[in-house]
C-alpha atoms as a PDB file:
ATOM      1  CA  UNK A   1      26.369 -28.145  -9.727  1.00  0.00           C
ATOM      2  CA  UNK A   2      25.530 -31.850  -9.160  1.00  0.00           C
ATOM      3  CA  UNK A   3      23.782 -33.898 -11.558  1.00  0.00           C
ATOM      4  CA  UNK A   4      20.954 -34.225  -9.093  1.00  0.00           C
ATOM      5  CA  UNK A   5      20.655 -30.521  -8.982  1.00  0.00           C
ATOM      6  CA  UNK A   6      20.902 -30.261 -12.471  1.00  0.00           C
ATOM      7  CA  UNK A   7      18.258 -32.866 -13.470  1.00  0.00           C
ATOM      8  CA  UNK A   8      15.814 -30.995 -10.873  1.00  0.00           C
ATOM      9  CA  UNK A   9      16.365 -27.663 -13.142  1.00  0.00           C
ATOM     10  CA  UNK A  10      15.747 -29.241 -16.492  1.00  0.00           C
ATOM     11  CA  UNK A  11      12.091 -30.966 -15.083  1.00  0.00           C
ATOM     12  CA  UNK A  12      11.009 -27.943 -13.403  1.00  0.00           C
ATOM     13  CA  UNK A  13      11.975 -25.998 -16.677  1.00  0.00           C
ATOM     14  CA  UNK A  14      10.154 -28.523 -18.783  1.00  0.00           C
ATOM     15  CA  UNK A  15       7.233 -28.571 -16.022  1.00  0.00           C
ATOM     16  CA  UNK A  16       6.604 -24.462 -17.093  1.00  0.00           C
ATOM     17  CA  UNK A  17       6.645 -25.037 -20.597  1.00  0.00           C
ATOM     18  CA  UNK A  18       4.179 -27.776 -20.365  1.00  0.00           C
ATOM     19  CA  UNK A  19       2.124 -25.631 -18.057  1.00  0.00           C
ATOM     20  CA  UNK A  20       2.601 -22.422 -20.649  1.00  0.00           C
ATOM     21  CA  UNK A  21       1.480 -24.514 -23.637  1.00  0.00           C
ATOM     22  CA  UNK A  22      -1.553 -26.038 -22.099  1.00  0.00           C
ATOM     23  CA  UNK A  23      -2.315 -22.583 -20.716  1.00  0.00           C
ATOM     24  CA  UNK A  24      -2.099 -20.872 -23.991  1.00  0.00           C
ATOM     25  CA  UNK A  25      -4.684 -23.675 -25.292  1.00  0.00           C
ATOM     26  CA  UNK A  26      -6.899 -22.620 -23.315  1.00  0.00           C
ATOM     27  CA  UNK A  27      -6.147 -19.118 -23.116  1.00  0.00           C
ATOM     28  CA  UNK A  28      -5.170 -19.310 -19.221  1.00  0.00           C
ATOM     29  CA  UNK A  29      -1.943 -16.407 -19.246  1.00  0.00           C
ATOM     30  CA  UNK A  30      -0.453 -15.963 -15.618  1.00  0.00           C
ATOM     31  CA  UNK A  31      -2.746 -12.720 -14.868  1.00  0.00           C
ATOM     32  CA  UNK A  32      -5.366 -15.329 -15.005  1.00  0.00           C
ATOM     33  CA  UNK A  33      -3.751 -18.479 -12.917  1.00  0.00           C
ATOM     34  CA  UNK A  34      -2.304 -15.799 -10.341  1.00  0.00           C
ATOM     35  CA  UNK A  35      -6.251 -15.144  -9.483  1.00  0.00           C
ATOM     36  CA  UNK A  36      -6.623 -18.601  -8.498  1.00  0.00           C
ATOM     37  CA  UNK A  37      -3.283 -18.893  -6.469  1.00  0.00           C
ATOM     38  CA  UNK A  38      -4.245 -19.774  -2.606  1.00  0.00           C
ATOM     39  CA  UNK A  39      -2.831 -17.359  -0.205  1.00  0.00           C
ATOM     40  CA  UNK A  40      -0.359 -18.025   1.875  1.00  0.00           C
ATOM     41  CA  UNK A  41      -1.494 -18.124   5.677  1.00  0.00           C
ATOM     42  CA  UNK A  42      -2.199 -15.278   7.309  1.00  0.00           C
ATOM     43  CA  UNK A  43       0.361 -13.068   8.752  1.00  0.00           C
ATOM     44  CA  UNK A  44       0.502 -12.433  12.645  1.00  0.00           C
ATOM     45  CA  UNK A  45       0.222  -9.199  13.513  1.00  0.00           C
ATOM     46  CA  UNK A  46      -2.646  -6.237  14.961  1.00  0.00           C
ATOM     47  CA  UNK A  47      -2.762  -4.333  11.537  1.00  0.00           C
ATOM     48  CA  UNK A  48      -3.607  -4.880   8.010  1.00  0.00           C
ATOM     49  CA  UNK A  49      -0.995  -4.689   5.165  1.00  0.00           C
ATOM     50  CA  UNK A  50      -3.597  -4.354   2.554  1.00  0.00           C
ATOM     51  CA  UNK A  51      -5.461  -1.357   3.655  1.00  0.00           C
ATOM     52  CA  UNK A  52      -5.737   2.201   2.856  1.00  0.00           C
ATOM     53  CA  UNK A  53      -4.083   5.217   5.336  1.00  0.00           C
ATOM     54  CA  UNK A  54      -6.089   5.465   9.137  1.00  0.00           C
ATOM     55  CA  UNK A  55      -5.445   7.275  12.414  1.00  0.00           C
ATOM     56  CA  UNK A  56      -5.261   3.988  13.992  1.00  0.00           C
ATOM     57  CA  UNK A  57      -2.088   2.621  12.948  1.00  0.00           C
ATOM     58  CA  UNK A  58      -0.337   5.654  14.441  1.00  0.00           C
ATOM     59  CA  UNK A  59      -1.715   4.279  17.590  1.00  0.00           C
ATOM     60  CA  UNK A  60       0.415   1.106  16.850  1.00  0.00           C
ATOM     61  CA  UNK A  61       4.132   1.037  19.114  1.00  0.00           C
ATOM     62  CA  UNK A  62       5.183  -1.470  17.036  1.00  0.00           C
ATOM     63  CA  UNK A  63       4.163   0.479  13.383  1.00  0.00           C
ATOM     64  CA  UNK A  64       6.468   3.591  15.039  1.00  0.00           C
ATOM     65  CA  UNK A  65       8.864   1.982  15.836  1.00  0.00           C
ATOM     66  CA  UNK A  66       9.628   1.628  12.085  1.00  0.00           C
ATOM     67  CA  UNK A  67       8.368   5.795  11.035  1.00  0.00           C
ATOM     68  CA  UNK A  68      11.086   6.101  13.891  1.00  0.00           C
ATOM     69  CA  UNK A  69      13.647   3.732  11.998  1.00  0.00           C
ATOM     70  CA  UNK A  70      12.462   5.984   8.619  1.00  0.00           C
ATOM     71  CA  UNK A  71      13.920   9.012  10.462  1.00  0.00           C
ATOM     72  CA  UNK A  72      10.416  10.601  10.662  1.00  0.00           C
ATOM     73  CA  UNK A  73       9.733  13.327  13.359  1.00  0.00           C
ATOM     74  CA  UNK A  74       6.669  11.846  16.107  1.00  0.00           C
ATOM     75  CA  UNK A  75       4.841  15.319  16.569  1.00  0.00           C
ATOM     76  CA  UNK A  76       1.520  16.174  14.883  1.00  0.00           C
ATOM     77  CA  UNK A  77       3.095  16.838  11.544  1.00  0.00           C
ATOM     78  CA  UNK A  78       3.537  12.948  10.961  1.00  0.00           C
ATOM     79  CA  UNK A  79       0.362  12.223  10.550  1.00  0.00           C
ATOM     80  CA  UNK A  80       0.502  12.505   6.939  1.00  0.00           C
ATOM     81  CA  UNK A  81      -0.552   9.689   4.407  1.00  0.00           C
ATOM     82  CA  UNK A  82       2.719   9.924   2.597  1.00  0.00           C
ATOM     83  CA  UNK A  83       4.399   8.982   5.649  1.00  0.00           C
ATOM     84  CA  UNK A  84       1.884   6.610   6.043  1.00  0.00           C
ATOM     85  CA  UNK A  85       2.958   5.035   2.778  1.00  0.00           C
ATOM     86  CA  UNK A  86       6.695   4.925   3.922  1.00  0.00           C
ATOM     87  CA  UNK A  87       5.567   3.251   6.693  1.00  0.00           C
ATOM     88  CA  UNK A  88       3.408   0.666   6.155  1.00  0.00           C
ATOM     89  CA  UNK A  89       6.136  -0.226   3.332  1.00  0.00           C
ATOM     90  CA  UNK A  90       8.723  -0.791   5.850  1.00  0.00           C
ATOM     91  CA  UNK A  91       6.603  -2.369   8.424  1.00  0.00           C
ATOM     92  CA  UNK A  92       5.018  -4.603   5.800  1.00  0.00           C
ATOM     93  CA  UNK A  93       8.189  -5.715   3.719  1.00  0.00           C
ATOM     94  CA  UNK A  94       9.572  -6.397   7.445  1.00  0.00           C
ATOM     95  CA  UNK A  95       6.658  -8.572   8.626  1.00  0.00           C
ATOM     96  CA  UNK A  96       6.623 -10.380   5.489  1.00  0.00           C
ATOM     97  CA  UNK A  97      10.275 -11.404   6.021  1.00  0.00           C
ATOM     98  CA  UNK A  98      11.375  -9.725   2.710  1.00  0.00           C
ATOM     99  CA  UNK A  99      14.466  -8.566   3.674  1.00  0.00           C
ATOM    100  CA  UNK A 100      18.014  -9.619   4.534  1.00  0.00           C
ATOM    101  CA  UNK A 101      22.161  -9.517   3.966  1.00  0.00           C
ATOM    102  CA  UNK A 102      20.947 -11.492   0.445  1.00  0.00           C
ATOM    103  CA  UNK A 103      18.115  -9.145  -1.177  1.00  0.00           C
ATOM    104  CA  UNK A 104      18.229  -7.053  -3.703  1.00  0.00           C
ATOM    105  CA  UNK A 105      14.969  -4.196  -3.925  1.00  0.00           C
ATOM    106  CA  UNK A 106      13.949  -2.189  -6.598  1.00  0.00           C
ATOM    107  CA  UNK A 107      11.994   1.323  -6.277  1.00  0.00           C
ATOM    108  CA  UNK A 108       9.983   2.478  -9.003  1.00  0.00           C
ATOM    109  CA  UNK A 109       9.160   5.774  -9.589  1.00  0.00           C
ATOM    110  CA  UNK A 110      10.937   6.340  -6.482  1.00  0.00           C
ATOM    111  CA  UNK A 111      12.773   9.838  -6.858  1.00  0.00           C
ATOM    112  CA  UNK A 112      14.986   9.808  -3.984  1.00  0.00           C
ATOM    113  CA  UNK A 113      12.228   8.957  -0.630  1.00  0.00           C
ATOM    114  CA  UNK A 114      13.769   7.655   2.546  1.00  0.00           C
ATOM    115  CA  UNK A 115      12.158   4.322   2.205  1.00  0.00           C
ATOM    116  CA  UNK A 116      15.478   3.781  -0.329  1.00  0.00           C
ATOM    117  CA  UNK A 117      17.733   4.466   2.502  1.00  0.00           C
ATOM    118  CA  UNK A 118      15.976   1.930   4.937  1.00  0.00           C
ATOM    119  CA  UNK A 119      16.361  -0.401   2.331  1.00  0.00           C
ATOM    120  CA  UNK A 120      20.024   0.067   1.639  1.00  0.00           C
ATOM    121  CA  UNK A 121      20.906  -1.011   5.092  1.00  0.00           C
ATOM    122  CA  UNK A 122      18.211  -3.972   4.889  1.00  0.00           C
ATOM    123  CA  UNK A 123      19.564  -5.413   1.874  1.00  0.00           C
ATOM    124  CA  UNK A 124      22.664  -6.305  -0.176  1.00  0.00           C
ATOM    125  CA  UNK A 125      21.569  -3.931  -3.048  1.00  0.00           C
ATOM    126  CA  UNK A 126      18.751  -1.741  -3.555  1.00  0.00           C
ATOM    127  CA  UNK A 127      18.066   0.083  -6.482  1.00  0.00           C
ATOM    128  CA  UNK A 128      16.255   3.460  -7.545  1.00  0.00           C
ATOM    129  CA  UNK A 129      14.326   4.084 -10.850  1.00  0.00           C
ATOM    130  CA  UNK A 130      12.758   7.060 -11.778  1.00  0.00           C
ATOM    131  CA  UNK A 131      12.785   9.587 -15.037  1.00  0.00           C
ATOM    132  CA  UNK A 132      14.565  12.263 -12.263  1.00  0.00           C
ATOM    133  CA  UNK A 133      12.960  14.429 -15.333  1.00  0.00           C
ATOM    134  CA  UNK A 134      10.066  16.537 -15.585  1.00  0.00           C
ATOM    135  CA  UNK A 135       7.885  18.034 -13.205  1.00  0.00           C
ATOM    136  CA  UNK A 136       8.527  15.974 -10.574  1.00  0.00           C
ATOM    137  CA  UNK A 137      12.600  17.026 -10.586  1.00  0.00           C
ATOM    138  CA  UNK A 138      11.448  20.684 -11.322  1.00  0.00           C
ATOM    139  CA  UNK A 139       8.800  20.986  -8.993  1.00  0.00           C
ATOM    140  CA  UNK A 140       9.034  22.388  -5.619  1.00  0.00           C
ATOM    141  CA  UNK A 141       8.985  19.618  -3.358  1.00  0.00           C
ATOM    142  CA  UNK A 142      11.597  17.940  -6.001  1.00  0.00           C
ATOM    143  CA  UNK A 143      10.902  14.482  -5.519  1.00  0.00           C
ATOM    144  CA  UNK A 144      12.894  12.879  -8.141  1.00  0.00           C
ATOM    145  CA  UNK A 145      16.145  15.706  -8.124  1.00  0.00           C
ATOM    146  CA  UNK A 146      18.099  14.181 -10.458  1.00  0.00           C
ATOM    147  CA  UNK A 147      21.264  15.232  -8.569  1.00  0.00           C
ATOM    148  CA  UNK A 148      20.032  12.000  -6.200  1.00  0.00           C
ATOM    149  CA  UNK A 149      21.804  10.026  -9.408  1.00  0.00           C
ATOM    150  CA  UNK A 150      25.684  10.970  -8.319  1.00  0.00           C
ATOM    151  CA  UNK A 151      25.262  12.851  -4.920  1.00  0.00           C
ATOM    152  CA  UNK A 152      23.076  10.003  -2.855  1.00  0.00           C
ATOM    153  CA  UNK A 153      24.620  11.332   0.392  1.00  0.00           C
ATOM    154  CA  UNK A 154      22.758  14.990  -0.038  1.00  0.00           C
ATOM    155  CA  UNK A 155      19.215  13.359   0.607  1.00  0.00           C
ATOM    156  CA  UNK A 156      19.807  10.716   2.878  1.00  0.00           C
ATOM    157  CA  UNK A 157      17.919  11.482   6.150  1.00  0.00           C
ATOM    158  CA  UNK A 158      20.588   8.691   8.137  1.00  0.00           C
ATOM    159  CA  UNK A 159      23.467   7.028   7.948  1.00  0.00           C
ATOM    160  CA  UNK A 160      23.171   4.230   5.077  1.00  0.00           C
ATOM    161  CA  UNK A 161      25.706   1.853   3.694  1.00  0.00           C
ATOM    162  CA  UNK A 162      26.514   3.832   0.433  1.00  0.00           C
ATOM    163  CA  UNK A 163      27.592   0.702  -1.785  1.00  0.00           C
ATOM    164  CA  UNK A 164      23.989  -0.418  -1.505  1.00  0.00           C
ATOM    165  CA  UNK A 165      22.364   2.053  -3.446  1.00  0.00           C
ATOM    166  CA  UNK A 166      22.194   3.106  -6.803  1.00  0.00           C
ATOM    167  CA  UNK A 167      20.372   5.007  -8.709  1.00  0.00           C
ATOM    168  CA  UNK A 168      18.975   4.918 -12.362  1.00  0.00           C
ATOM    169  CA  UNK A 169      17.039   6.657 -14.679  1.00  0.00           C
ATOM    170  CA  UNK A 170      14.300   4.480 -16.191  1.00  0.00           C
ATOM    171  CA  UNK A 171      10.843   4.677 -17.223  1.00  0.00           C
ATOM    172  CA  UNK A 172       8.443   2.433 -14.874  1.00  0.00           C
ATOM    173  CA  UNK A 173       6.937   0.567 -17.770  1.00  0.00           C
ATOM    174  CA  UNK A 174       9.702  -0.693 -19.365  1.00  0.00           C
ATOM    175  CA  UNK A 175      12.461  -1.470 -16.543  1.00  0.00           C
ATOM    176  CA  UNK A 176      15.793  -2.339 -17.906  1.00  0.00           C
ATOM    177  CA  UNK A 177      16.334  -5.707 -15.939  1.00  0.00           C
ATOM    178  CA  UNK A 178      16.112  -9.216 -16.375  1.00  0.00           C
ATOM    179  CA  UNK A 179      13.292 -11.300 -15.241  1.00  0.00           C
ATOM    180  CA  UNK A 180      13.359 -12.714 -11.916  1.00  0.00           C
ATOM    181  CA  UNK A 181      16.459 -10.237 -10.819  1.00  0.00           C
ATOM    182  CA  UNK A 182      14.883  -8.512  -7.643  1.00  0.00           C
ATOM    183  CA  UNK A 183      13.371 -10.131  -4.768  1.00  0.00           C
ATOM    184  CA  UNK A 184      11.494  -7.226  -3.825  1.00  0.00           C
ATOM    185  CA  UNK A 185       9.477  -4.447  -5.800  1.00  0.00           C
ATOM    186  CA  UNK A 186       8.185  -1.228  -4.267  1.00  0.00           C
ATOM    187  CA  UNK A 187       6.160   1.793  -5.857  1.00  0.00           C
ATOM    188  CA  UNK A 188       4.766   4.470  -3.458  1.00  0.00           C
ATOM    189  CA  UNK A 189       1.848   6.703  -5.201  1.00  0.00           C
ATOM    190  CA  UNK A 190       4.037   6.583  -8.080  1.00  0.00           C
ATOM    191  CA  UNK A 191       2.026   4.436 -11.119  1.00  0.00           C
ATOM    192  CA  UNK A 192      -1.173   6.807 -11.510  1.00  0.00           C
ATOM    193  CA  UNK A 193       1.449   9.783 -12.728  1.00  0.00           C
ATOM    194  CA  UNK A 194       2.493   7.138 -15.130  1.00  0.00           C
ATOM    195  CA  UNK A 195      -0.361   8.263 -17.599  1.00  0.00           C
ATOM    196  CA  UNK A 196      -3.606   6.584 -17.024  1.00  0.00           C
ATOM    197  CA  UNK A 197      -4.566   3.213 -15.964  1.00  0.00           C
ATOM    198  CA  UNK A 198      -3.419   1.028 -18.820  1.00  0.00           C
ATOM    199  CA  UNK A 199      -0.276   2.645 -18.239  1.00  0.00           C
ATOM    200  CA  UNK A 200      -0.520   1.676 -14.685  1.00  0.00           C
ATOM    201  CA  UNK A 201      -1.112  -1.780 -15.668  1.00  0.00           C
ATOM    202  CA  UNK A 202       1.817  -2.307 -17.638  1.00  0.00           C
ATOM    203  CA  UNK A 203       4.107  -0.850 -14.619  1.00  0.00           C
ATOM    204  CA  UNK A 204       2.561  -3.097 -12.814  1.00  0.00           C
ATOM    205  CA  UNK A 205       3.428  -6.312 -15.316  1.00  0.00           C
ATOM    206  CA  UNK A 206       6.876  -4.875 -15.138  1.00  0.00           C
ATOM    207  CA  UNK A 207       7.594  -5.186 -11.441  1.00  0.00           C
ATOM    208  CA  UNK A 208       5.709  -8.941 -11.707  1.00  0.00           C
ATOM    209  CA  UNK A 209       8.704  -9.670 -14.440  1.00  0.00           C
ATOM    210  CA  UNK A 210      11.919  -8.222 -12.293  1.00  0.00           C
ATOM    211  CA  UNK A 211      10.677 -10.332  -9.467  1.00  0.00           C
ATOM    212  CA  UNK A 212      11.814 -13.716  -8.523  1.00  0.00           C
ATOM    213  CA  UNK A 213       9.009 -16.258  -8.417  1.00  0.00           C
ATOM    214  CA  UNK A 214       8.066 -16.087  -4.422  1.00  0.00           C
ATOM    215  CA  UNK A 215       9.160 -12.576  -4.421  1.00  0.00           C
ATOM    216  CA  UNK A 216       7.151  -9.020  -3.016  1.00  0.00           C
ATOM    217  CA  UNK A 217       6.139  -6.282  -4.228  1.00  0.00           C
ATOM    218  CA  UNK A 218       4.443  -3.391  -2.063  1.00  0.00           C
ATOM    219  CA  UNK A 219       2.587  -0.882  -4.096  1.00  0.00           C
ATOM    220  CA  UNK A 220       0.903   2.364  -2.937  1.00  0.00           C
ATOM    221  CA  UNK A 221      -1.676   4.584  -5.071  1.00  0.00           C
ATOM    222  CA  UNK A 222      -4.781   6.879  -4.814  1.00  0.00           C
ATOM    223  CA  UNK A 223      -7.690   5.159  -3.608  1.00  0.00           C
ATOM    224  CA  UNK A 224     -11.088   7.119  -4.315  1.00  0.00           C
ATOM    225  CA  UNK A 225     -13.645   7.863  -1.914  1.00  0.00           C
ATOM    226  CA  UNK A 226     -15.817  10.091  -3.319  1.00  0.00           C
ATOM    227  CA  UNK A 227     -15.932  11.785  -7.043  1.00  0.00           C
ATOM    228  CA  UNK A 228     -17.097   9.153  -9.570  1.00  0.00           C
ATOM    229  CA  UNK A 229     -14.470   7.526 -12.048  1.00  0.00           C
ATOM    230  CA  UNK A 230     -10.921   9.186 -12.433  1.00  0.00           C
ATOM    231  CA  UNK A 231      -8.177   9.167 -15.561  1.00  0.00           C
ATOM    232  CA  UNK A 232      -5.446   8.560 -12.975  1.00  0.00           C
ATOM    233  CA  UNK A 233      -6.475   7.618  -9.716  1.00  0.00           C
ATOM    234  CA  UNK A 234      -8.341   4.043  -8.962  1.00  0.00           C
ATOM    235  CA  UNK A 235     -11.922   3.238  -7.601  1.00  0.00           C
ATOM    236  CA  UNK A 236     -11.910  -0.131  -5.571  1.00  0.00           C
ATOM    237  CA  UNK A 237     -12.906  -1.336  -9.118  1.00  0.00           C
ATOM    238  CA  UNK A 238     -10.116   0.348 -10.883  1.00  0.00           C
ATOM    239  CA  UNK A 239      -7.810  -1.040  -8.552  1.00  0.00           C
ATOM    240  CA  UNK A 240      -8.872  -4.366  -9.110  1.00  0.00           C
ATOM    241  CA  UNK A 241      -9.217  -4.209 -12.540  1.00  0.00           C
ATOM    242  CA  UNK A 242      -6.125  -2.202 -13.385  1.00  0.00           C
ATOM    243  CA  UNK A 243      -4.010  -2.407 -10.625  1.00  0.00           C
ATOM    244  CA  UNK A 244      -4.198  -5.950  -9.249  1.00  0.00           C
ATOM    245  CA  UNK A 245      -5.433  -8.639 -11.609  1.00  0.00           C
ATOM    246  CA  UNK A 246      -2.869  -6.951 -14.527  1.00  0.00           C
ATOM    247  CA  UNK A 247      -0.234  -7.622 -12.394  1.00  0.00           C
ATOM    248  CA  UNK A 248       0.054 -11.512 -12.733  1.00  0.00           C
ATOM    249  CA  UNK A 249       0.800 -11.705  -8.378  1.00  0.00           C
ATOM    250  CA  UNK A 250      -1.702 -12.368  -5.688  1.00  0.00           C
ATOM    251  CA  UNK A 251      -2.395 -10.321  -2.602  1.00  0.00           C
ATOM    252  CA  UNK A 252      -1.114 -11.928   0.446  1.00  0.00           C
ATOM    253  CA  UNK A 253      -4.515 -10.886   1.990  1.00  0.00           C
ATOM    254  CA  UNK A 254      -7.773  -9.299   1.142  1.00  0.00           C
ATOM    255  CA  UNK A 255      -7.515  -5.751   1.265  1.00  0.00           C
ATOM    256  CA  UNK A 256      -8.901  -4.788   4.533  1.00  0.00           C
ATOM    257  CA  UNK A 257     -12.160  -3.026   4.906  1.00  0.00           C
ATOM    258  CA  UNK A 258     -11.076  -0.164   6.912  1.00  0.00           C
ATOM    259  CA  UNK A 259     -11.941   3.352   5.555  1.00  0.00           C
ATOM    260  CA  UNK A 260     -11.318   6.849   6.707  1.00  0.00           C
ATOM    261  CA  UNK A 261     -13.197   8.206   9.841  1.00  0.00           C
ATOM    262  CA  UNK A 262     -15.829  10.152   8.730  1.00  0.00           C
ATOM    263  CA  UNK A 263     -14.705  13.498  10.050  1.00  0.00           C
ATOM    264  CA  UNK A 264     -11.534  13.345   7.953  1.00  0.00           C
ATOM    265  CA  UNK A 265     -14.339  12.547   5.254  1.00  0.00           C
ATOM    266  CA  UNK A 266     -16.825  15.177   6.168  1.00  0.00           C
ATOM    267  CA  UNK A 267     -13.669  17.886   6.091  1.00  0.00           C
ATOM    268  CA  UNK A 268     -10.831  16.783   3.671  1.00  0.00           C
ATOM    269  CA  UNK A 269      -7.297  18.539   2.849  1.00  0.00           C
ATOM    270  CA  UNK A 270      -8.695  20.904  -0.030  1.00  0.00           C
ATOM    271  CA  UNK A 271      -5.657  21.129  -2.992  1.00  0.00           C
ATOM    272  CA  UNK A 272      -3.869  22.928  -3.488  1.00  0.00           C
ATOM    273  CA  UNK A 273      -4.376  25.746  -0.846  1.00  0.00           C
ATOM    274  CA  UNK A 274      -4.441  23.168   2.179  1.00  0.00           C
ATOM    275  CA  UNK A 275      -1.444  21.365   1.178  1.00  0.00           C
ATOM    276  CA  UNK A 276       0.432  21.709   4.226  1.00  0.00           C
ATOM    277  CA  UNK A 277      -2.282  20.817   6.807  1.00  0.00           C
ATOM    278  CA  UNK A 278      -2.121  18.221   8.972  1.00  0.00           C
ATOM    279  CA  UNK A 279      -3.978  15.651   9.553  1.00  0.00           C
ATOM    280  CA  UNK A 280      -3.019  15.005   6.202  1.00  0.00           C
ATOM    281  CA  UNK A 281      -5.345  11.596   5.489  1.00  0.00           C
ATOM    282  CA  UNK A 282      -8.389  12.402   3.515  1.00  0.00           C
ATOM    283  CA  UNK A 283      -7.830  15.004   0.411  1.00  0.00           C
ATOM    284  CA  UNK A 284     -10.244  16.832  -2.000  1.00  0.00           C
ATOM    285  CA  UNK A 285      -9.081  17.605  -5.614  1.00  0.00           C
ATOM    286  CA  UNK A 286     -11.344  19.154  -7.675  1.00  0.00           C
ATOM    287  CA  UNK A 287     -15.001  16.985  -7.047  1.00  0.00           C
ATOM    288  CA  UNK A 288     -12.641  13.631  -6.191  1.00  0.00           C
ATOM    289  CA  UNK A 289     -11.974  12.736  -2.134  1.00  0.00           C
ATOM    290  CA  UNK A 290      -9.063  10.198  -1.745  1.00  0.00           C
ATOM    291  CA  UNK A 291      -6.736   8.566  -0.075  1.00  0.00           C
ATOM    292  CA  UNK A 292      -3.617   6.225  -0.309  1.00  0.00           C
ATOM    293  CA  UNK A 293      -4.427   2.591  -0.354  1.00  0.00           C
ATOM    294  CA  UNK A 294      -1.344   0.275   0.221  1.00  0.00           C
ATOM    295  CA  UNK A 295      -1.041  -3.283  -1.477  1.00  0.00           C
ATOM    296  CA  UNK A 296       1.710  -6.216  -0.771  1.00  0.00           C
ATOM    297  CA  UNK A 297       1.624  -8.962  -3.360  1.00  0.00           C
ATOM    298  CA  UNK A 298       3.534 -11.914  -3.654  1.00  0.00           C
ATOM    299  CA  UNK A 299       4.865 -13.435  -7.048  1.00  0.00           C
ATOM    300  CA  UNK A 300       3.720 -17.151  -7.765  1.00  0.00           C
ATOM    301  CA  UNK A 301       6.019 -19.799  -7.941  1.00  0.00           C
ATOM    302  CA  UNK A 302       5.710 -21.716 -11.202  1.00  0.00           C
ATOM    303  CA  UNK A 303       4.399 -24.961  -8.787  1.00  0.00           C
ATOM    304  CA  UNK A 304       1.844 -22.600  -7.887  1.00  0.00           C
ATOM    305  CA  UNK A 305       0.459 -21.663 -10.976  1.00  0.00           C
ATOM    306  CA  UNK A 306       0.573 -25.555 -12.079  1.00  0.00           C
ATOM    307  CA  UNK A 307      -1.678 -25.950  -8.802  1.00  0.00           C
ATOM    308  CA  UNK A 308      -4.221 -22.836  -9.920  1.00  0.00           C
ATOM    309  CA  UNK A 309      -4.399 -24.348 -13.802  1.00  0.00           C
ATOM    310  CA  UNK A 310      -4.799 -27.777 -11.909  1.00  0.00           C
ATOM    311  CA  UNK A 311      -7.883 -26.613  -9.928  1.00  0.00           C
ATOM    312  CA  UNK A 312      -9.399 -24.812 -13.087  1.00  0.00           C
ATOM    313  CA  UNK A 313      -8.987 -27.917 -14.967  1.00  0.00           C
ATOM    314  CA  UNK A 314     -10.596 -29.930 -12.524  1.00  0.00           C
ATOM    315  CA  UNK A 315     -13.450 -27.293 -12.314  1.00  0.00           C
ATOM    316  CA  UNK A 316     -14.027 -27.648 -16.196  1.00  0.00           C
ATOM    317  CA  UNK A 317     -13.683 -30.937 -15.914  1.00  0.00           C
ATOM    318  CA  UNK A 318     -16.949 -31.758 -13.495  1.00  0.00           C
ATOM    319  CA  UNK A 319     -19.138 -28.748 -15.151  1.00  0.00           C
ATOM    320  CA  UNK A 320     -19.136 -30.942 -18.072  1.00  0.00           C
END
C-alpha cells in the first residue's frame, strides 16, 4: 500500500470519528443521518423496486426474463407473490448493478429458496443463514430443511457453481460476521417470523452492519391492507417505523404507490384452506388482508452521512 493510499485511510478514519463524536453530542446515531441521506438518481427502468406484489409486473418481458432465469414455470401457477418476491429480488439486485465475479451476498432467513442459487452464479460467494430448526424445517413445505447445510445439490432447481454457496445456521438478529463483509443483503418474508417488530428491527440493524458502506440490501415482508395493527406483520406505518428508519440505510426510491387491484382485494386467498390457489396476490388471515411489499436500500457511505449531519447542522444553525 502506498503512503498516499495509506494517508487517505487514516483521514477518512479520523473523518468518522469526528463525525461519530459530534453526532453523539447531539444525539444524531446513523438511523437518524441515514433519513437525511439524498437518494441516489433514479433508476431507469418501467417498474418500481420499492413496491408491493401486482399483476402488472408479470406483464413485464423484461421482469420474466429473470422468473425464467429463477427456473420458475410461466403458466398460471406463477402468479404467486412468493415468486413475486424471488423476482423482483433478482430483477432489482440486477438493475441496481449489485452483482458481479467480486460480490459476496448474504441471505437471511433464507432456508434453502432458489434466489440462493441465482446468486451463486452471480457472485464470487453467497451465503445462506437460517436456524434450518423449528417449524419452518419440520413443516410441510420445509423451507429451511436443514439437510440444505451438507447436501446443497438436492434443492437446487439449476445448475449452480457449487463453491459459491454455503450454508450456515444463524439466528437473523445476531449474524456471525464482521461489519462491512457483504456487499449485498437479502431477506424474503423472513423478519416478521423473527418474533415481533422490535425483533424485526434489530434483523434489520444486523444486515445494515454486514454491509459495506455503498452496499444493498433487498428486503421483502407482509404489507397490510386491511385488519388494523398486527404483532408480526407491518402497516405502511409499521414498516416505516420498524422496518425502515431502524435500519440505519436509505431507500433508493420512495416506495411506490401501487396497491392491489381491487378484485384481488374484494376476494383474497382465505388461509389456510385456499393455500394453493392461484392468483396467489392478496391473502386473508384471520380479520388481516395482506400482501408482500418489497424494499431495496442502499448503505451510506461515511461521506454521506458527514453530508446529512452537515445539512442538519446548517438547518439548526439558521432556526436559531
Amino acid at each position: 500500500m502506498t503512503s498516499g493510499h495509506a494517508g487517505a485511510r487514516r483521514a477518512l478514519a479520523a473523518g468518522e470519528q469526528r463525525l461519530r463524536r459530534a453526532a453523539a453530542t447531539r444525539g444524531w446515531g446513523r438511523t437518524s443521518l441515514a433519513q437525511g441521506v439524498a437518494r441516489p438518481p433514479a433508476i431507469v427502468g418501467r417498474l418500481p423496486l420499492n413496491s408491493v406484489c401486482h399483476p402488472d409486473f408479470w406483464a413485464d418481458p423484461e421482469w420474466r426474463t429473470y422468473g425464467r432465469a429463477l427456473g420458475l414455470p410461466q403458466d398460471e401457477g406463477w402468479l404467486h407473490r412468493k415468486a413475486w418476491e424471488w423476482t423482483q429480488c433478482a430483477y432489482g439486485l440486477e438493475r441496481l448493478g449489485a452483482l458481479g465475479p467480486t460480490k459476496w451476498a448474504l441471505g437471511v432467513g433464507a432456508g434453502h429458496e432458489r434466489v440462493l442459487y441465482y446468486l451463486a452464479n452471480r457472485t464470487s460467494l453467497t451465503v445462506a443463514t437460517d436456524l434450518y430448526a423449528g417449524d419452518f424445517a419440520d413443516s410441510p413445505a420445509e423451507e429451511a430443511d436443514k439437510a440444505f447445510l451438507y447436501e446443497p445439490d438436492r434443492f437446487a432447481p439449476f445448475p449452480y457453481y457449487r463453491d459459491r454457496l454455503l450454508g450456515l445456521p444463524a439466528d437473523g438478529c445476531y449474524l456471525p460476521f464482521r461489519g462491512g463483509a457483504f456487499d449485498v443483503v437479502y431477506s424474503l418474508s423472513s423478519i416478521e417470523h423473527f418474533g415481533g417488530h422490535e425483533r424485526a428491527s434489530q434483523a434489520m440493524r444486523e444486515m445494515c452492519r454486514i454491509l459495506r458502506p455503498g452496499g444493498v440490501a433487498c428486503v421483502a415482508t407482509e404489507l397490510v391492507l386491511e385488519g388494523g395493527p398486527h404483532p408480526a406483520y407491518f402497516s405502511p406505518e409499521d414498516l416505516r417505523d420498524y422496518v425502515i428508519e431502524p435500519s440505519g440505510m436509505t431507500l433508493v426510491e420512495p416506495l411506490s404507490d401501487l396497491r392491489p387491484p381491487p378484485e384481488m382485494l374484494a376476494d383474497p386467498v382465505k388461509l389456510p384452506e385456499e393455500y394453493l390457489r392461484t392468483p396467489h396476490v392478496v391473502l386473508q388471515d384471520g380479520q388481516w388482508k395482506f400482501t408482500s411489499v418489497c424494499l431495496f436500500l442502499i448503505k451510506p457511505t461515511v461521506a454521506q452521512l458527514v453530508a446529512s449531519a452537515g445539512r442538519r447542522a446548517w438547518r439548526a444553525l439558521r432556526a436559531h
